[in-house]
C-alpha atoms as a PDB file:
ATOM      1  CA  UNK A   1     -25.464 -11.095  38.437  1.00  0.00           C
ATOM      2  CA  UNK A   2     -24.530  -9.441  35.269  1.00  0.00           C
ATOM      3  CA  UNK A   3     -21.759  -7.298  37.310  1.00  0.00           C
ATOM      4  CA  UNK A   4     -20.145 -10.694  38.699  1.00  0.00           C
ATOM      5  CA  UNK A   5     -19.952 -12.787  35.416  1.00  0.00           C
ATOM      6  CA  UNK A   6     -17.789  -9.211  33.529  1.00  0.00           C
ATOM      7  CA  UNK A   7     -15.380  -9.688  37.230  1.00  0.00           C
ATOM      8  CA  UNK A   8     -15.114 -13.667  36.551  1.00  0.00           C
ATOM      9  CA  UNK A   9     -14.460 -12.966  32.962  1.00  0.00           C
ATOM     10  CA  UNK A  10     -11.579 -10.416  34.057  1.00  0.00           C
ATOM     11  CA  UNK A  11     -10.392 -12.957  36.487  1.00  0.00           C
ATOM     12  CA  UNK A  12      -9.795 -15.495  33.756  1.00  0.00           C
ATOM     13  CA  UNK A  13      -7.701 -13.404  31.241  1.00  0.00           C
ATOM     14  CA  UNK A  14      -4.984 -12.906  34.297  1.00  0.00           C
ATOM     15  CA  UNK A  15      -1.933 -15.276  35.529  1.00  0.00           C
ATOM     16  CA  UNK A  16      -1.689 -16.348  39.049  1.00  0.00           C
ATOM     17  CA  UNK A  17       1.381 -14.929  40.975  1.00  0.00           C
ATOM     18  CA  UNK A  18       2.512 -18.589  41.310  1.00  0.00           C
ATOM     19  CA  UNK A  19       2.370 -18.285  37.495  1.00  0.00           C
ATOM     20  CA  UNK A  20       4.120 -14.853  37.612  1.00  0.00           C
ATOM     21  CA  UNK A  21       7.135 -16.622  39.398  1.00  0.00           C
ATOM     22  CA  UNK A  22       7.379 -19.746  37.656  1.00  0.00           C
ATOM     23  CA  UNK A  23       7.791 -17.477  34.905  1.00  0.00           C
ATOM     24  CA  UNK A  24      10.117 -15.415  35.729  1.00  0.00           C
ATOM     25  CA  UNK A  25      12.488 -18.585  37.397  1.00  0.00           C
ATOM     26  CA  UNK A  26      12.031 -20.331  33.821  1.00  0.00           C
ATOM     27  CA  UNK A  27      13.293 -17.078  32.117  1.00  0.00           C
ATOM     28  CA  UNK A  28      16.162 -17.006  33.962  1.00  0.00           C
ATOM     29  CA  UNK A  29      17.402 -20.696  33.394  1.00  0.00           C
ATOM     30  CA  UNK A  30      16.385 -20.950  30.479  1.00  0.00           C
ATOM     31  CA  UNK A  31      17.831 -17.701  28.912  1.00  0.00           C
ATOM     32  CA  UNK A  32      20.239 -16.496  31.529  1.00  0.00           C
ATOM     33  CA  UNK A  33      21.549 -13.482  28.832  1.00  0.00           C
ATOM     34  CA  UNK A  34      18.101 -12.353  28.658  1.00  0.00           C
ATOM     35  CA  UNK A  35      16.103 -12.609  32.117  1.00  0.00           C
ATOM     36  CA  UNK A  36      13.645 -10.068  30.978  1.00  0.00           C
ATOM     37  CA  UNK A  37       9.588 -11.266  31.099  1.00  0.00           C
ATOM     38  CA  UNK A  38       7.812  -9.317  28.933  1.00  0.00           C
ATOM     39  CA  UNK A  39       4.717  -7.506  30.691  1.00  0.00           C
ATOM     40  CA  UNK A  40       1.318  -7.933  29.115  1.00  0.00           C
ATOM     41  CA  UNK A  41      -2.735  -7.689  29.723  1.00  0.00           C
ATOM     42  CA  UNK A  42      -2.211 -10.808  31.869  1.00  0.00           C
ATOM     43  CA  UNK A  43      -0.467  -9.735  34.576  1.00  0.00           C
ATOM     44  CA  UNK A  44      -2.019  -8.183  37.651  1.00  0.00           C
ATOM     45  CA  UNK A  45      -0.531  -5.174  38.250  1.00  0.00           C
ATOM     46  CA  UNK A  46      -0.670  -5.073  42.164  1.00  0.00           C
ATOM     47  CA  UNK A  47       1.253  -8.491  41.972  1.00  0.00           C
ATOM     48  CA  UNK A  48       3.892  -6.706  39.913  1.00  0.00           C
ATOM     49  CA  UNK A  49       3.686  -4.122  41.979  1.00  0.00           C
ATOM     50  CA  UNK A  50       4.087  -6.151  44.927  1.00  0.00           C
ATOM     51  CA  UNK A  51       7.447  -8.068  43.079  1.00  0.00           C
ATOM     52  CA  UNK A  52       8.883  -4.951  42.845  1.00  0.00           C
ATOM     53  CA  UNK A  53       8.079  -2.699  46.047  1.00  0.00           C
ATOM     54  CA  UNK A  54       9.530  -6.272  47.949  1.00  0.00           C
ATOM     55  CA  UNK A  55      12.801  -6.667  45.687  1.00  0.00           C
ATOM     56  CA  UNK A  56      12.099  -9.662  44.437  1.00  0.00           C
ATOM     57  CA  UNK A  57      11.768  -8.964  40.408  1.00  0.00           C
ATOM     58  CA  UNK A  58      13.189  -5.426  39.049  1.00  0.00           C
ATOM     59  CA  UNK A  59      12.137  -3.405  36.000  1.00  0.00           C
ATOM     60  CA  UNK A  60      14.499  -3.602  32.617  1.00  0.00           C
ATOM     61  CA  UNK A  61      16.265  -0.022  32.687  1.00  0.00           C
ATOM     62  CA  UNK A  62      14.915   1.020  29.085  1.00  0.00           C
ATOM     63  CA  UNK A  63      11.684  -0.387  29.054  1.00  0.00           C
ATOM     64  CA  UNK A  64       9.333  -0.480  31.914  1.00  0.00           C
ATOM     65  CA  UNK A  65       7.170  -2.816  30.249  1.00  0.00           C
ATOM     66  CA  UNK A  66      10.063  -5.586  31.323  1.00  0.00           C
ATOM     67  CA  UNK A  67      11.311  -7.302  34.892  1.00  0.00           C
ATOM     68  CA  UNK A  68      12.791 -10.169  36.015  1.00  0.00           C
ATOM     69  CA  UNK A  69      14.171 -11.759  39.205  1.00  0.00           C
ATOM     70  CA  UNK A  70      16.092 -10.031  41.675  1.00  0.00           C
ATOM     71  CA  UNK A  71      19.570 -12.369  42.215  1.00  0.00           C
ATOM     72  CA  UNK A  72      19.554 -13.424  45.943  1.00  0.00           C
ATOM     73  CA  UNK A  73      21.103 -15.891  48.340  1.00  0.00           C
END
């Protein structure tokens, strides 16, 4: 019992990959100059991982800590 209530704790501190997205389409349209999301403690890393092994977001080239959406048609 104790186990699950630390898991939904964890759960709650991290963004949805809907979230993830919305975020990263904002970024874009909003500052086209500077696409870049910033990566913090509330992103899953398997859904960034995912973004990136599927080229839909890639990382900044200095700072891995950075990505934003791939340009497609």
């Amino acid at each position: 019992m104790y186990q699950n209530n630390i898991a939904q704790e964890l759960d709650e501190d991290l963004i949805s990959l809907n979230e993830i997205l919305e975020l990263l389409m904002n970024k874009v349209l909003t500052t086209p100059h500077d696409p870049y999301v910033t990566l913090d403690g509330t992103f899953w890393p398997p859904y960034v991982e995912m973004l990136l092994r599927y080229g839909i977001a890639v990382r900044h080239q200095e700072n891995n800590f950075k990505i934003r959406l791939e340009p497609f048609c």
